[in-house]
Protein backbone atom coordinates (compact mmCIF):
# COMPACT_ATOMS: atom_id res chain seq x y z
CA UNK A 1 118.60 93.24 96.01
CA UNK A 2 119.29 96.55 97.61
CA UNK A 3 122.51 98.27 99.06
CA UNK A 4 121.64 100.98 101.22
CA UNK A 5 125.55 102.38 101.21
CA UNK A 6 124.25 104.88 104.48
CA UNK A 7 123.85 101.45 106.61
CA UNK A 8 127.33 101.97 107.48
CA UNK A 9 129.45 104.80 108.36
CA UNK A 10 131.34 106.22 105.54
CA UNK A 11 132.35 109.41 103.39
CA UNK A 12 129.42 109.29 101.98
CA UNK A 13 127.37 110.55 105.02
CA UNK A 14 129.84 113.35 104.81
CA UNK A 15 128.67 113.76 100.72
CA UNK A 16 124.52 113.86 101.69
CA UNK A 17 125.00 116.23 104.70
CA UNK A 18 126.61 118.52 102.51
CA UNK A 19 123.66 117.86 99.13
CA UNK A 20 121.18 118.00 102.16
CA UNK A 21 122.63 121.44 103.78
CA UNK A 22 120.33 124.82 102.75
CA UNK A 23 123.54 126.77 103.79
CA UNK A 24 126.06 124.38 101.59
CA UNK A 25 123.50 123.19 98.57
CA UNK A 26 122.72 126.19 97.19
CA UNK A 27 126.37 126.05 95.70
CA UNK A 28 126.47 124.54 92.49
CA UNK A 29 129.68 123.32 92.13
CA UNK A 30 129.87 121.59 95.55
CA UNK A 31 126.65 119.81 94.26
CA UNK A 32 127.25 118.51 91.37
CA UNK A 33 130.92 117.51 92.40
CA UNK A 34 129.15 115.41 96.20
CA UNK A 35 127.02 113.73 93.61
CA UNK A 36 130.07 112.46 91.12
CA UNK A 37 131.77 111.62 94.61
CA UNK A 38 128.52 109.69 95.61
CA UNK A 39 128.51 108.13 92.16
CA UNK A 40 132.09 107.14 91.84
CA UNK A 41 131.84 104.83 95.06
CA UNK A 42 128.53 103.50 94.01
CA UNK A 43 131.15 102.46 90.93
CA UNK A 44 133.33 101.26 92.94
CA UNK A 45 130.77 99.23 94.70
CA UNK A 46 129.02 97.73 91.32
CA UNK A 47 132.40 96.70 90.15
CA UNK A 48 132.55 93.85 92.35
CA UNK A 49 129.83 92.22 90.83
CA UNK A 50 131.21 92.61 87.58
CA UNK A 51 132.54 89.58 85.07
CA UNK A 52 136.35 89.77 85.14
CA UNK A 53 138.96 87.96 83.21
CA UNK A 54 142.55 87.72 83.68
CA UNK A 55 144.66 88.91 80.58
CA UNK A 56 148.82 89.27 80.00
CA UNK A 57 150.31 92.78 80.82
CA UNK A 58 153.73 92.97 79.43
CA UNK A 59 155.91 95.21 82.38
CA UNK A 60 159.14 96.94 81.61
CA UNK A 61 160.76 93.58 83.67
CA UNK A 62 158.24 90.93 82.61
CA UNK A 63 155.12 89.57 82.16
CA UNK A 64 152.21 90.59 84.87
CA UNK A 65 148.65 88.58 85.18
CA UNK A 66 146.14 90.86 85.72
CA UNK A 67 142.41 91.01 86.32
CA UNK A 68 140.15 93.18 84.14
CA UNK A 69 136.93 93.44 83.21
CA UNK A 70 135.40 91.55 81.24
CA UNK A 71 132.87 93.54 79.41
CA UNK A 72 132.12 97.26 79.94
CA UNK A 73 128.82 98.47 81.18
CA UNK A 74 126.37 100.89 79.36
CA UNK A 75 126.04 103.95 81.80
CA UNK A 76 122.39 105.29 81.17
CA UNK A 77 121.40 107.93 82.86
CA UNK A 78 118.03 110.23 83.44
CA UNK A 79 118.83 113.80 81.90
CA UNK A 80 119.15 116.71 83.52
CA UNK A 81 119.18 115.58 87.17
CA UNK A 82 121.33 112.39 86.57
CA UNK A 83 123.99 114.43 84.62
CA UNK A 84 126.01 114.76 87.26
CA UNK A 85 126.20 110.83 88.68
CA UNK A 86 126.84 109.86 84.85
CA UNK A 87 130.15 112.26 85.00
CA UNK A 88 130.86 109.82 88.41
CA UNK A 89 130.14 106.70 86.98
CA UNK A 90 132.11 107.69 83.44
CA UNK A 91 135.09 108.09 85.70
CA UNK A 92 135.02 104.71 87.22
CA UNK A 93 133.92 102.69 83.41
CA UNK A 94 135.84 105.27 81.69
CA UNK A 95 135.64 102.73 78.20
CA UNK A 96 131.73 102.27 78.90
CA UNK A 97 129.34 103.75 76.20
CA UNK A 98 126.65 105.66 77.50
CA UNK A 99 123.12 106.12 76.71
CA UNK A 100 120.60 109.19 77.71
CA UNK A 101 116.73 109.21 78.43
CA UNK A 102 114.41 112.34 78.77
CA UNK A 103 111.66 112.23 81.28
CA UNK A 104 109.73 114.55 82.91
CA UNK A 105 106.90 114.79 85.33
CA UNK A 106 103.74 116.53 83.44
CA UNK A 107 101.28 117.68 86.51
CA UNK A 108 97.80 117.10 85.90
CA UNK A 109 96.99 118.70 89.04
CA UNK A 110 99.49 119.85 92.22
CA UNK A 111 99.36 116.19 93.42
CA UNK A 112 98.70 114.44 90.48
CA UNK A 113 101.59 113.42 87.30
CA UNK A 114 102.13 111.94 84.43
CA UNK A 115 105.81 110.68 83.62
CA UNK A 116 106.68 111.47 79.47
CA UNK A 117 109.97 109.88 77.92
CA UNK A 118 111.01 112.42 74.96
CA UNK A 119 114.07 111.53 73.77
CA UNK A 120 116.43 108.28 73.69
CA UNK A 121 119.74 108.07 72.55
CA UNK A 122 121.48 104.49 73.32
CA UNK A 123 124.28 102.21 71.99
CA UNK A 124 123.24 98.89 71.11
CA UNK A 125 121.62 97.63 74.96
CA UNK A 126 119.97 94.06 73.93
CA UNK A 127 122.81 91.57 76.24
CA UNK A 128 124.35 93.99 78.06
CA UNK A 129 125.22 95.75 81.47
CA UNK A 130 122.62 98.50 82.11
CA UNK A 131 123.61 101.18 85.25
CA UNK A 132 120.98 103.34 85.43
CA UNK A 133 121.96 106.73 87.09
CA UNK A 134 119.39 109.11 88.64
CA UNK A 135 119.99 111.23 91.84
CA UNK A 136 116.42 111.02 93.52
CA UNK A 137 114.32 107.86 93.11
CA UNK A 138 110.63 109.12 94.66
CA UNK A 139 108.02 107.79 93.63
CA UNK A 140 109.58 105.01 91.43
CA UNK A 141 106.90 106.36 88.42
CA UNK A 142 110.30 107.78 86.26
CA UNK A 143 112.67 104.99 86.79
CA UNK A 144 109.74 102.57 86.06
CA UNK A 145 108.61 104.63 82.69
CA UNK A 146 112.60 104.73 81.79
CA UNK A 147 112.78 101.10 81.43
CA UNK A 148 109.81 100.87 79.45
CA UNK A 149 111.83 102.75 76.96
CA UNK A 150 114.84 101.39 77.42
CA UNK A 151 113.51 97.96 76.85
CA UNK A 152 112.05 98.45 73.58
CA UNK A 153 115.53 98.86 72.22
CA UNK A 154 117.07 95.59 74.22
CA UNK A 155 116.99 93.06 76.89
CA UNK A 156 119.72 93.59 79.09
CA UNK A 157 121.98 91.00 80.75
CA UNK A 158 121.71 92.38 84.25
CA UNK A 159 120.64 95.96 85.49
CA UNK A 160 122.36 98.23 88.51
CA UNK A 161 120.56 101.28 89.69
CA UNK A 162 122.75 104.12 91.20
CA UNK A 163 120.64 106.48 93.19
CA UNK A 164 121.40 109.53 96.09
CA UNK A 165 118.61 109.53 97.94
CA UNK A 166 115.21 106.87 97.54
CA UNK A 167 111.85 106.15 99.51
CA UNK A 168 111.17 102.21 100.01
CA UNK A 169 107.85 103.31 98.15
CA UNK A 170 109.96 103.96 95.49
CA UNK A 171 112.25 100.90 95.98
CA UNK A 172 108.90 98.59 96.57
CA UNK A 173 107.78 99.75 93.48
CA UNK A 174 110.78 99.50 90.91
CA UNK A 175 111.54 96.22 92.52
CA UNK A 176 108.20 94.72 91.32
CA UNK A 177 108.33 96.74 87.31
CA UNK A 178 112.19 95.80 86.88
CA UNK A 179 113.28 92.28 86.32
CA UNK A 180 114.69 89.97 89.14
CA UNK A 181 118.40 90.49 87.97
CA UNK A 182 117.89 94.27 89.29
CA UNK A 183 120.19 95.71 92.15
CA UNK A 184 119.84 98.94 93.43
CA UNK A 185 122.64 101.45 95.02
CA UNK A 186 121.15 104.10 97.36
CA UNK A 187 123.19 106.46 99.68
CA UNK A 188 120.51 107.20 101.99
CA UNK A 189 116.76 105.95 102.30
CA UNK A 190 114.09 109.24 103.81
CA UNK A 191 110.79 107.87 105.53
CA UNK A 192 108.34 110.07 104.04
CA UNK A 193 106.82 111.27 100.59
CA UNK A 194 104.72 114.35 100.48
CA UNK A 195 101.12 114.23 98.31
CA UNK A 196 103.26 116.35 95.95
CA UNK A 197 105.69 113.17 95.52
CA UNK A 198 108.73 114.94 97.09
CA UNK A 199 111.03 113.28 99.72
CA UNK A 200 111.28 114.64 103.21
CA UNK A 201 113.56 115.24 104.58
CA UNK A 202 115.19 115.10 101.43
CA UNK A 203 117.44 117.42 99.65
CA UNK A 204 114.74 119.39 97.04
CA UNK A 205 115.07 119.77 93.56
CA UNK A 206 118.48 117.92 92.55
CA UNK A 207 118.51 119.22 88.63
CA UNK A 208 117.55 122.54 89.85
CA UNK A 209 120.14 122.53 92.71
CA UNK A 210 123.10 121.10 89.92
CA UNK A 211 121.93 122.97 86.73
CA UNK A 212 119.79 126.04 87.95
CA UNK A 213 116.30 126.47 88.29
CA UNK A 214 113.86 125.55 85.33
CA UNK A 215 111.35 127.68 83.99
């Protein structure tokens, strides 16, 4: 299932003009803090599919019957780029533990990549919640290699994937790698994909737009 959050008007059209914007991007701050905004209503919007329970509050005047969650999801997100949507998500699931993959593109040639995982630091993952947090979603290749990873070290329960900005390439593809209990959040779906794998019209480089260029 996916939830394209730009079918319908909302603040977050106001959120990608601003990411998308060559006169507004190139401000770090505002960056990073459109994609926590982006990311906390994706929250918001996972949430509802959540398992919930009702528990006993004990109020200055009585006793109140409230509706919590019942579990707390693992927020795993793709470093750098994803950094910032993680700081979104952590404020929605502000209990959840959190888990953090390393993956890179290595280019064989200007069109041509390999995807490497270097590093993986989870809580325990095997029955659990998985949100998966990464601001562009491309070609699919990264998202696809992440959960190769990530399922070495447990099978989850049910998987959410927050993302800014996605191709239906990309979509197509993770759809068919990721199991059938996969949604997927996107704020905005671009048409095309250059032969270098980058969306148009897109937004460029989000690590390099949130954290500084790489060298």
């Amino acid at each position: 299932m996916v939830h394209n959050l730009s079918g319908a008007n909302s603040l977050i059209g106001n959120y990608m003009a601003e990411m998308r914007s060559v006169d507004i991007q190139h401000d770090p701050v505002r960056f990073r803090l459109n994609m926590e905004r982006i990311a906390e209503i994706m929250g918001y919007e996972i949430s509802k599919s959540l398992p919930y329970h009702t528990i006993n509050v004990e109020t200055p005047l009585g006793i109140s019957k409230d509706t919590v969650l019942a579990e707390q999801p693992i927020l795993i997100t793709i470093l750098r780029a994803g950094l910032a949507m993680h700081t979104g998500l952590m404020r929605c699931y502000d209990r959840a533990e959190s888990a953090f993959v390393s993956a890179y593109r290595k280019h064989l040639t200007p069109e041509e990549f390999e995807i490497y995982v270097e590093y993986l630091a989870a809580p325990n993952l095997d029955g659990r919640i998985w949100i998966i947090s990464d601001p562009m979603l491309a070609t699919g290749n990264s998202m696809n290699t992440v959960y190769d990873a990530l399922i070495k070290a447990g099978v989850p329960k049910k998987i959410f994937i927050a993302t800014a900005l996605s191709t239906q390439q990309a979509i197509d593809r993770v759809r068919h790698h990721f199991p059938p209990n996969t949604v997927i959040y996107t704020a905005a779906i671009d048409a095309e994909l250059t032969a270098q794998s980058y969306i148009v019209p897109g937004l460029g480089d989000a690590g390099d737009l949130a954290f500084g260029v790489k060298v």
